[in-house]
N, C-alpha and C. Protein backbone atom coordinates (compact mmCIF):
# COMPACT_ATOMS: atom_id res chain seq x y z
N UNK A 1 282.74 258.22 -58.61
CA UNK A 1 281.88 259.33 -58.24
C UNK A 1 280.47 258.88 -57.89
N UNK A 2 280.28 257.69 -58.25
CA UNK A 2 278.58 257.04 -58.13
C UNK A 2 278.80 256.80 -56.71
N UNK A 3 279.40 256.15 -56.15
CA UNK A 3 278.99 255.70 -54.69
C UNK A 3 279.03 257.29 -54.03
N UNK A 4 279.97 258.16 -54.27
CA UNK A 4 279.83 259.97 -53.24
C UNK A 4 278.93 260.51 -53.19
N UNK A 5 277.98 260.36 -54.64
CA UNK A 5 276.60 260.95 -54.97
C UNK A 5 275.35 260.25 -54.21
N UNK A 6 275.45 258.83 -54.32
CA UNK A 6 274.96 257.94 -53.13
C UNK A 6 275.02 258.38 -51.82
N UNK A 7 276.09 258.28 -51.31
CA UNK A 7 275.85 258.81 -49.94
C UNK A 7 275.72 260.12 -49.37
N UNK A 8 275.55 261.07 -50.57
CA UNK A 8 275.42 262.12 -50.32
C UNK A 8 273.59 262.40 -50.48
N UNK A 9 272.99 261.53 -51.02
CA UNK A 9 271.61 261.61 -51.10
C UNK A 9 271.55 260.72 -49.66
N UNK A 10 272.24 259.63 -49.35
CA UNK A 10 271.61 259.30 -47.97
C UNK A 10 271.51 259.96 -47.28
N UNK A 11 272.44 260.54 -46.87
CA UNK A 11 273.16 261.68 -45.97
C UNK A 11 271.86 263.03 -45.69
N UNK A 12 271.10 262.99 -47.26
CA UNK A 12 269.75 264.27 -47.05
C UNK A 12 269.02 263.57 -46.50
N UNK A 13 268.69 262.45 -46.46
CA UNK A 13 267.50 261.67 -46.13
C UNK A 13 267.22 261.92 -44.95
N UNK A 14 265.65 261.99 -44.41
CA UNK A 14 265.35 262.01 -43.17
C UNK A 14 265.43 260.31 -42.81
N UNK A 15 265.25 260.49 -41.47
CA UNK A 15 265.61 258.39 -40.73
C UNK A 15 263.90 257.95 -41.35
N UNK A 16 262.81 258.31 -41.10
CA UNK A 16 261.97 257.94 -41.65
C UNK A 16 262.18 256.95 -43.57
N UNK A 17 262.45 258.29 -44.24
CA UNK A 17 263.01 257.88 -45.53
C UNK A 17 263.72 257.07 -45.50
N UNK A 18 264.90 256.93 -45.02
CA UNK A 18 266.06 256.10 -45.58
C UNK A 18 265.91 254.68 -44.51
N UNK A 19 264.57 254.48 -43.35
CA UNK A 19 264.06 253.24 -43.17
C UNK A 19 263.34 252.91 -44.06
N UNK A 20 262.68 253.58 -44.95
CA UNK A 20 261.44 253.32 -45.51
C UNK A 20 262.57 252.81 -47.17
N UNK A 21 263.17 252.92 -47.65
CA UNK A 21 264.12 252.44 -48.45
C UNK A 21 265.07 251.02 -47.71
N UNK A 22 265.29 251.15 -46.77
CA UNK A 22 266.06 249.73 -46.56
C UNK A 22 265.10 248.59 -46.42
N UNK A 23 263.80 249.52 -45.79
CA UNK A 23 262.72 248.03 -45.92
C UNK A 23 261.65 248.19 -47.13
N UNK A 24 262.07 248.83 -48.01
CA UNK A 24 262.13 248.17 -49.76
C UNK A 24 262.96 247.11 -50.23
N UNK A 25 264.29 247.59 -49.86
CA UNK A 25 265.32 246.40 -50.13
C UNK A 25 265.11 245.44 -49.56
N UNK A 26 264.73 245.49 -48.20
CA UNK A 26 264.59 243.89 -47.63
C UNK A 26 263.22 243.41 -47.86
N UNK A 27 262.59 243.63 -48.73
CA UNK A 27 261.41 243.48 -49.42
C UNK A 27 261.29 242.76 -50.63
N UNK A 28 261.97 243.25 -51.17
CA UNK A 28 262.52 242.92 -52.73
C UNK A 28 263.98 242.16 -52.86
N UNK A 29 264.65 242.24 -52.04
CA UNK A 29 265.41 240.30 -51.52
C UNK A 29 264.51 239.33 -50.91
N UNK A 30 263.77 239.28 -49.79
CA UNK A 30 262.97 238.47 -49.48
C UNK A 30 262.20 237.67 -50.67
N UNK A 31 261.11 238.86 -51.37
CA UNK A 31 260.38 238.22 -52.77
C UNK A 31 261.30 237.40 -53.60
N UNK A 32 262.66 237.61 -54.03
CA UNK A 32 263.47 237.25 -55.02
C UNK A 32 263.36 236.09 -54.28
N UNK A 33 263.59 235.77 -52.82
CA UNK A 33 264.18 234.24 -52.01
C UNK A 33 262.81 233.67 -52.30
N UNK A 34 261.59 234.07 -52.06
CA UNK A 34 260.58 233.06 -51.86
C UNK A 34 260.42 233.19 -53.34
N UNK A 35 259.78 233.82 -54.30
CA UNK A 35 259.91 232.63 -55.47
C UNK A 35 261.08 231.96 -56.01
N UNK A 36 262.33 231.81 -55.70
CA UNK A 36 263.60 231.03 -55.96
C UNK A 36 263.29 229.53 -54.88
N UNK A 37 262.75 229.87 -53.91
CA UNK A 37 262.13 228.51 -52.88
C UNK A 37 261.05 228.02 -53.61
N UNK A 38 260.51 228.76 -53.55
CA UNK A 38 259.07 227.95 -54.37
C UNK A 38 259.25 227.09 -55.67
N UNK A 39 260.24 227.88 -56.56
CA UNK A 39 260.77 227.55 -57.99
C UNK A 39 260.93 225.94 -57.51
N UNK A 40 261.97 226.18 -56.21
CA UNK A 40 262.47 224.65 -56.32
C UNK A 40 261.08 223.66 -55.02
N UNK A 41 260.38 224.20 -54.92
CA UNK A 41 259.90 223.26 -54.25
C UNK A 41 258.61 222.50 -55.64
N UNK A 42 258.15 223.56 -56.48
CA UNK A 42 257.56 223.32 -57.70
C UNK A 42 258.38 222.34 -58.93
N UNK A 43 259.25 222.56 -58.87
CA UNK A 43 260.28 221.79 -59.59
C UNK A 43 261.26 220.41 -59.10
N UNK A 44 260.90 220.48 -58.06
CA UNK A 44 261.77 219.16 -57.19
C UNK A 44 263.53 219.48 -57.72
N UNK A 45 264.03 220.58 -57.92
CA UNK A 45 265.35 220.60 -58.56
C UNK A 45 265.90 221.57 -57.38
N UNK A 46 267.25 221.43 -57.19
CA UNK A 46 267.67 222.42 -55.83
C UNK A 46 268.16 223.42 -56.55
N UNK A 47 268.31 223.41 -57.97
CA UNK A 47 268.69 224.37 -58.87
C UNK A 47 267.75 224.76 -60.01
N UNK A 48 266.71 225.40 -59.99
CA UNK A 48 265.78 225.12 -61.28
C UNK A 48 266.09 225.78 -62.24
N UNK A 49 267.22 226.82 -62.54
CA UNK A 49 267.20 227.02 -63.50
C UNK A 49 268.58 227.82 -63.69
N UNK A 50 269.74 226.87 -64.46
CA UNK A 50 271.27 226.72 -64.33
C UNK A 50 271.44 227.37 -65.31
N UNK A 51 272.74 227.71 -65.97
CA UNK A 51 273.48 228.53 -66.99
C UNK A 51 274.03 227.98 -67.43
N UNK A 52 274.43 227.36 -68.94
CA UNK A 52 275.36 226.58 -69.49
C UNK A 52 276.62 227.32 -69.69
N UNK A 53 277.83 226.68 -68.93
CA UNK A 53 279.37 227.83 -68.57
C UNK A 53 280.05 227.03 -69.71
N UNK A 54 280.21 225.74 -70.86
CA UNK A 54 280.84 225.67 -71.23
C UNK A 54 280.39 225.06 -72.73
N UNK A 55 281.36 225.17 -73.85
CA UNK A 55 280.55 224.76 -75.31
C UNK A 55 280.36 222.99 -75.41
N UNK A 56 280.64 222.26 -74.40
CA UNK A 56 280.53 221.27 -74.41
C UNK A 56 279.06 220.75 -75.24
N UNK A 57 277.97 220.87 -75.39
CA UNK A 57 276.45 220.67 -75.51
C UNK A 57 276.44 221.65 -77.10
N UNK A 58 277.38 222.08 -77.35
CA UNK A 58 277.09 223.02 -79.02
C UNK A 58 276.86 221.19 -79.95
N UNK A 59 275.87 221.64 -81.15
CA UNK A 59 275.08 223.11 -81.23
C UNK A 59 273.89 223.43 -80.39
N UNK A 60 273.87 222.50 -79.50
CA UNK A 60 272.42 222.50 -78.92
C UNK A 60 272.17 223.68 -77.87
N UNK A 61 272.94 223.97 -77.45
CA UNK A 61 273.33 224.72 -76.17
C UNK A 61 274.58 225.27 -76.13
N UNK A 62 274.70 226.91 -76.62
CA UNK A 62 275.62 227.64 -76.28
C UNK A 62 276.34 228.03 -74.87
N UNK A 63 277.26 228.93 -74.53
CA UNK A 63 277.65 229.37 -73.24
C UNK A 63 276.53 230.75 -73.22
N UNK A 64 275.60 230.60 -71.99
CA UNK A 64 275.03 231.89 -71.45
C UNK A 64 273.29 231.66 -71.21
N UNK A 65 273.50 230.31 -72.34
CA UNK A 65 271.87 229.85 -72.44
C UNK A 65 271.40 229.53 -70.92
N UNK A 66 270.17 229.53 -70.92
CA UNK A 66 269.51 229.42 -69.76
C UNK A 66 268.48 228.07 -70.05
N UNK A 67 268.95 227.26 -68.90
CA UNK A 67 268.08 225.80 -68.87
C UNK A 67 267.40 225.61 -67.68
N UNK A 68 265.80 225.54 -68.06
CA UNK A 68 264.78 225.06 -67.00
C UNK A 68 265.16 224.06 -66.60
N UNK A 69 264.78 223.56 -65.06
CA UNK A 69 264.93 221.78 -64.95
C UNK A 69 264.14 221.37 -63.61
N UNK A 70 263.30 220.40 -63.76
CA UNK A 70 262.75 219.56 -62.86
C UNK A 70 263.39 218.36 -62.37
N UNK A 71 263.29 217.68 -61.33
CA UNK A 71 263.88 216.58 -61.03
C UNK A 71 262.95 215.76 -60.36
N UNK A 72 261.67 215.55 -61.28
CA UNK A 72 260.67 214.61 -60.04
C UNK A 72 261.01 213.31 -59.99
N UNK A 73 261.13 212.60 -58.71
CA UNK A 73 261.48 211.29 -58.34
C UNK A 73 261.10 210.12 -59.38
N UNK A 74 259.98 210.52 -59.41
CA UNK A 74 259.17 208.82 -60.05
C UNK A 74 259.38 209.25 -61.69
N UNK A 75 259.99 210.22 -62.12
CA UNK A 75 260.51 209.85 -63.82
C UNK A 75 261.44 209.20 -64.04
N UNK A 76 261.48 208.46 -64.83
CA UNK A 76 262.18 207.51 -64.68
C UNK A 76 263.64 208.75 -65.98
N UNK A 77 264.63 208.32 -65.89
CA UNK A 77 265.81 208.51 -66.42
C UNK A 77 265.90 207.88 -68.11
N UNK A 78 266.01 208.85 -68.58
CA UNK A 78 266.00 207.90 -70.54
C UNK A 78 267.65 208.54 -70.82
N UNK A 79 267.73 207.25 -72.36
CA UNK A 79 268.92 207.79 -73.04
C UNK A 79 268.22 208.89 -73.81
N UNK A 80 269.08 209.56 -73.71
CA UNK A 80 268.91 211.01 -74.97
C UNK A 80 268.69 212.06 -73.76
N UNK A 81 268.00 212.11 -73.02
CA UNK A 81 268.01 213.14 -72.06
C UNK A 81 268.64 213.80 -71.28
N UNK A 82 268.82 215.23 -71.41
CA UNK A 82 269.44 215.93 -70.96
C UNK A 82 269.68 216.23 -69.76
N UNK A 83 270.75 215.91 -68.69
CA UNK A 83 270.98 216.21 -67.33
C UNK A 83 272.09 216.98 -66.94
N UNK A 84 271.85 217.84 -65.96
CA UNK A 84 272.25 218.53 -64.77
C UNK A 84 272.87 217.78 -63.67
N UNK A 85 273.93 217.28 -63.62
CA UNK A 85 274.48 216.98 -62.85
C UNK A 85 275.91 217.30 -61.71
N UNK A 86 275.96 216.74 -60.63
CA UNK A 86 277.36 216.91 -59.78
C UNK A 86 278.24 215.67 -59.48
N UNK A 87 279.39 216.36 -59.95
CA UNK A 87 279.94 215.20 -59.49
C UNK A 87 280.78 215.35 -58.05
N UNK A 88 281.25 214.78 -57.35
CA UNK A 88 281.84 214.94 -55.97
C UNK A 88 283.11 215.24 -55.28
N UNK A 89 283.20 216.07 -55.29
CA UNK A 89 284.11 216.97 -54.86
C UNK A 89 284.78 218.36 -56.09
N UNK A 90 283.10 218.53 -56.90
CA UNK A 90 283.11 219.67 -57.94
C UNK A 90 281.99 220.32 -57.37
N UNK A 91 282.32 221.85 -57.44
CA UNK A 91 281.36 222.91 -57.11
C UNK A 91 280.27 222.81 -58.36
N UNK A 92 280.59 223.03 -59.45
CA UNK A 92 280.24 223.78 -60.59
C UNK A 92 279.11 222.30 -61.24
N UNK A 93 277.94 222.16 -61.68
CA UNK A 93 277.12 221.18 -62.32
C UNK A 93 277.42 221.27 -63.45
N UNK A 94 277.39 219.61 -64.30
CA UNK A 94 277.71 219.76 -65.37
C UNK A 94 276.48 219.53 -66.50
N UNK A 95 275.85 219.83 -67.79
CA UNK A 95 275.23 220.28 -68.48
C UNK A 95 275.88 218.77 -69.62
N UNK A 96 274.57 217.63 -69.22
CA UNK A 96 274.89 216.15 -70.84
C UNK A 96 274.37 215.50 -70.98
N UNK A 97 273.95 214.88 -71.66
CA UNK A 97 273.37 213.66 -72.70
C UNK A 97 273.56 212.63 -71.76
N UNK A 98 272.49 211.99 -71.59
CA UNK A 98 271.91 210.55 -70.64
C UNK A 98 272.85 210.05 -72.19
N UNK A 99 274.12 209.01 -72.47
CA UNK A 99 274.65 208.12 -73.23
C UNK A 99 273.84 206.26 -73.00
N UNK A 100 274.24 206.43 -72.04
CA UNK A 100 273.70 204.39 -71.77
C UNK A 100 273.47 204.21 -70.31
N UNK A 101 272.19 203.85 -70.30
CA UNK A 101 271.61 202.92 -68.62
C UNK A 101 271.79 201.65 -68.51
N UNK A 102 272.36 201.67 -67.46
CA UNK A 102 272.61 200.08 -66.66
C UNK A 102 271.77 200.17 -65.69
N UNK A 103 270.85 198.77 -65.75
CA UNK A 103 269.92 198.55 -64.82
C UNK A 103 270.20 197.26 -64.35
N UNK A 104 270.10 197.63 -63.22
CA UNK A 104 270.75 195.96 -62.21
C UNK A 104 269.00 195.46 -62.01
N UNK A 105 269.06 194.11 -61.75
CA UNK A 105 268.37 193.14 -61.28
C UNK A 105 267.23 193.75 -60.31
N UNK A 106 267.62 194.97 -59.39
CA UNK A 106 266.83 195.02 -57.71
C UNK A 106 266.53 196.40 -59.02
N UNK A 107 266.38 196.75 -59.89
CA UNK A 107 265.65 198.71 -60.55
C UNK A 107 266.77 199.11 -60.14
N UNK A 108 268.26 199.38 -59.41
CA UNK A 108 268.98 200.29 -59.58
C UNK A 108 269.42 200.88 -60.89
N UNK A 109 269.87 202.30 -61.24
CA UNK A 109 270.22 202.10 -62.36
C UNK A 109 270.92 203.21 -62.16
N UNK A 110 271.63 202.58 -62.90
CA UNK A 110 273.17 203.76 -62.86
C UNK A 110 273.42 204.46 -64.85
N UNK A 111 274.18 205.60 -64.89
CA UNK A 111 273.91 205.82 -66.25
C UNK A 111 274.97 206.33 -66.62
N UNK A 112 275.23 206.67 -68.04
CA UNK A 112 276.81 207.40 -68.67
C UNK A 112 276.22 208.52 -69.21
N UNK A 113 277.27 209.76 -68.74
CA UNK A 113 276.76 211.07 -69.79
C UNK A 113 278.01 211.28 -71.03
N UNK A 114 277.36 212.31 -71.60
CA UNK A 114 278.25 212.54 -72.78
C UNK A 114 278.00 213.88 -73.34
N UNK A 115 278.98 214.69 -73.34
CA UNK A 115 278.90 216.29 -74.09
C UNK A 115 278.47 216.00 -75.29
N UNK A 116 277.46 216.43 -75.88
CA UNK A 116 277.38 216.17 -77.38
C UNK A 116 278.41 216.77 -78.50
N UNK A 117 279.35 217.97 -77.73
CA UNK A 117 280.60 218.32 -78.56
C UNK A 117 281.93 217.97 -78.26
N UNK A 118 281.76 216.54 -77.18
CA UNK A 118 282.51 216.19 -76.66
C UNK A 118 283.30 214.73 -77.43
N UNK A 119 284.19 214.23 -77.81
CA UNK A 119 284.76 213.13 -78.55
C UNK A 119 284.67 211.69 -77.55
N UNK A 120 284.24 212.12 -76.48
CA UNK A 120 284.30 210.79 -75.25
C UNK A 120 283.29 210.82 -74.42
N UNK A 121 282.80 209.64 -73.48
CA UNK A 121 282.41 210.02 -72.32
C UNK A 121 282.76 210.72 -71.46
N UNK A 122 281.87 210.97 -70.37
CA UNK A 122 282.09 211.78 -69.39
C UNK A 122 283.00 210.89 -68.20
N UNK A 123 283.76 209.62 -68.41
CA UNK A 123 283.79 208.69 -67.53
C UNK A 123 285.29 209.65 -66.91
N UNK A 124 286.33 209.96 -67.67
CA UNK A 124 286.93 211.21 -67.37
C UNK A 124 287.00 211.93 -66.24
N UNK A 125 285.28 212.28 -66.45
CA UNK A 125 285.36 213.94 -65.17
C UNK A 125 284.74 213.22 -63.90
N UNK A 126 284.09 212.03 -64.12
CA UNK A 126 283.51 211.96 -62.50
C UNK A 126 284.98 211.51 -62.02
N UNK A 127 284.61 211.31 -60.58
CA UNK A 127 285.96 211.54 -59.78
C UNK A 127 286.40 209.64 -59.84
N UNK A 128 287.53 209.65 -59.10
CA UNK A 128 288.41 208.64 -59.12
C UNK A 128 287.43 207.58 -58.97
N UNK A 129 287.80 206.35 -60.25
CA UNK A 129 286.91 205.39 -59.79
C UNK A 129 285.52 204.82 -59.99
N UNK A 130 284.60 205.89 -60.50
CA UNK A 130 283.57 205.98 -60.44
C UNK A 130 283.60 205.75 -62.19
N UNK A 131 282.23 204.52 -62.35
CA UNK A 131 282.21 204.77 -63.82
C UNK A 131 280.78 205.02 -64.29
N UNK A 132 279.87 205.37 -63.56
CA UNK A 132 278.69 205.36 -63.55
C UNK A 132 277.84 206.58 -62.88
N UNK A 133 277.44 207.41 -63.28
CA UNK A 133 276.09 208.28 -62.53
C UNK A 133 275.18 207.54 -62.02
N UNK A 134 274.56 208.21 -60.51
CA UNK A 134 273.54 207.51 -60.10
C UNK A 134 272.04 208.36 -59.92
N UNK A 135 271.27 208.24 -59.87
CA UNK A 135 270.04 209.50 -59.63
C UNK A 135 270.70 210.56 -58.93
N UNK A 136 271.15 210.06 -57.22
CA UNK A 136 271.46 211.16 -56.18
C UNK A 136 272.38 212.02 -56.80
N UNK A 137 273.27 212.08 -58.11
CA UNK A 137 273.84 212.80 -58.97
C UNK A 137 273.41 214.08 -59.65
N UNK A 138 272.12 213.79 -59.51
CA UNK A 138 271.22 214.47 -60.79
C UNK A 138 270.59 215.84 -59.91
N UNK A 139 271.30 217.05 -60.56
CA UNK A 139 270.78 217.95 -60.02
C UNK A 139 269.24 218.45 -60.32
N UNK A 140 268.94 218.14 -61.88
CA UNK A 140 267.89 218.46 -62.20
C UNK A 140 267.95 218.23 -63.53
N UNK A 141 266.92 217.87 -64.92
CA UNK A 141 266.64 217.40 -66.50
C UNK A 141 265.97 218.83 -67.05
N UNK A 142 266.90 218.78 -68.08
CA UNK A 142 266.44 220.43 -68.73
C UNK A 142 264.95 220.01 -69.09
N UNK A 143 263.84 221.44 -68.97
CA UNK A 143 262.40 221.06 -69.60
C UNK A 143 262.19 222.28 -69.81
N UNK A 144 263.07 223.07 -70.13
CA UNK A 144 263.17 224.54 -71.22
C UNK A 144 264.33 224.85 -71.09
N UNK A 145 264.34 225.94 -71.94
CA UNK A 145 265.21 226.80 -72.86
C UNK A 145 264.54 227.91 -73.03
N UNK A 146 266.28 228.83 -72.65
CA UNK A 146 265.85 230.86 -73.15
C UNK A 146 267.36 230.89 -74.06
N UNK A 147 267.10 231.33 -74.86
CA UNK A 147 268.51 231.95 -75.69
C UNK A 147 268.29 233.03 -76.17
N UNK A 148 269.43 233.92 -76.23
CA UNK A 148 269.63 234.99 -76.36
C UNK A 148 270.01 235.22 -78.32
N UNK A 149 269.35 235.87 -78.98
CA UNK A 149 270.00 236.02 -80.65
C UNK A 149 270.23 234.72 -81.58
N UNK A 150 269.11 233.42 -81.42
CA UNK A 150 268.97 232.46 -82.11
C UNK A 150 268.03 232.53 -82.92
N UNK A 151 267.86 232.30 -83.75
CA UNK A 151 266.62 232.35 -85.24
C UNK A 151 265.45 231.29 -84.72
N UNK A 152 264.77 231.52 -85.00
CA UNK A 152 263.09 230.87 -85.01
C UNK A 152 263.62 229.16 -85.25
N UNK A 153 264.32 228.91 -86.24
CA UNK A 153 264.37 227.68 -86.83
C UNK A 153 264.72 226.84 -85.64
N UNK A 154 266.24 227.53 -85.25
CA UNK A 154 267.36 226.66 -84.43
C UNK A 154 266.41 226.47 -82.98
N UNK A 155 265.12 227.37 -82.48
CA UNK A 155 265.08 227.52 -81.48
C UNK A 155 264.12 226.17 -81.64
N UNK A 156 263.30 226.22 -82.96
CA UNK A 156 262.41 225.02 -82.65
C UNK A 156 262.35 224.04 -82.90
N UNK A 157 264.20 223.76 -83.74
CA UNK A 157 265.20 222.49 -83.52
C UNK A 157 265.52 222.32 -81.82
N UNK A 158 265.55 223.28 -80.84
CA UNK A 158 266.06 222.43 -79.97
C UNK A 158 264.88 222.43 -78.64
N UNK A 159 263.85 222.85 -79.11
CA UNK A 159 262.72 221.96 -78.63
C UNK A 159 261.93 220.71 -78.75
N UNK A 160 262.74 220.43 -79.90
CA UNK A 160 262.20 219.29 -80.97
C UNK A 160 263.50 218.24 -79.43
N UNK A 161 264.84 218.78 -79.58
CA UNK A 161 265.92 218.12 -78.67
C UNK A 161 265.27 218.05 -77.21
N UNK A 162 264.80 218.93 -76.73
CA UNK A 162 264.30 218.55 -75.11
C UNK A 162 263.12 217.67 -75.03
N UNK A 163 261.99 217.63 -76.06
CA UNK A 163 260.94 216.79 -76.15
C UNK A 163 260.00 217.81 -75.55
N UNK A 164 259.75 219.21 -75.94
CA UNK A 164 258.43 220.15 -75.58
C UNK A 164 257.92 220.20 -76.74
């Protein structure tokens, strides 16, 4: 019955009105796009701010939590740090623990992740072959946190975990 009542108020509208409402909407999509551009041009991340879809990262990170993330070039990559990554020929980024860096001779450095509720590496999920993450991997490094119904304590245990 919601959409009949809808078009039955369009339907009163004079053309004045019901332009003057579509270019609200295309007003208020536009705004949503330019600060979502800006987000990432401020953040160097093509994603700045992802959804954790699986309990892999408990207790640190539930399913629904919301993770900030920057990806500026010249930081360098640590163990313990938390990354956003893709692997190739997966839609979906995955949410883990920098495990161990290998650094070759010329500064390349390639790295291992690890679910922290996970019993293994991640060597598993990247695709055939591959035993190593490389930067161009890295969608973006969590540098906040929003959770939804967590206590004061846990929240400023896992700020203590991102390093804010």
């Amino acid at each position: 019955m919601l959409s009949l009542d809808f078009l039955d108020d369009v339907r009163r509208m004079n053309k004045r009105q019901l332009y003057y409402q579509v270019l609200n909407f295309g007003m208020i999509v536009s705004s949503a796009l330019m600060i979502w551009k800006g987000l990432m041009v401020i953040t160097g991340s093509e994603s700045p701010i992802v959804v954790v879809l699986s309990g892999s990262m408990e207790p640190a990170f539930h399913r629904g939590d919301l993770l900030f993330l920057t990806n500026r070039v010249e930081d360098p990559i640590r163990v313990g740090e938390i990354v956003v990554f893709r692997i190739e020929g997966r839609e979906i980024p995955i949410v883990h623990r920098v495990l161990k860096i290998h650094e070759k001779q010329n500064g390349h450095i390639k790295f291992l992740t690890k679910g922290d509720n996970n019993a293994v590496d991640d060597r598993g999920l990247y695709k055939q072959g591959q035993h190593w993450l490389e930067k161009k991997d890295v969608v973006g490094r969590a540098r906040g946190l929003y959770q939804e119904n967590r206590s004061v304590e846990d929240r400023n245990y896992l700020f203590l975990i991102l390093g804010l």
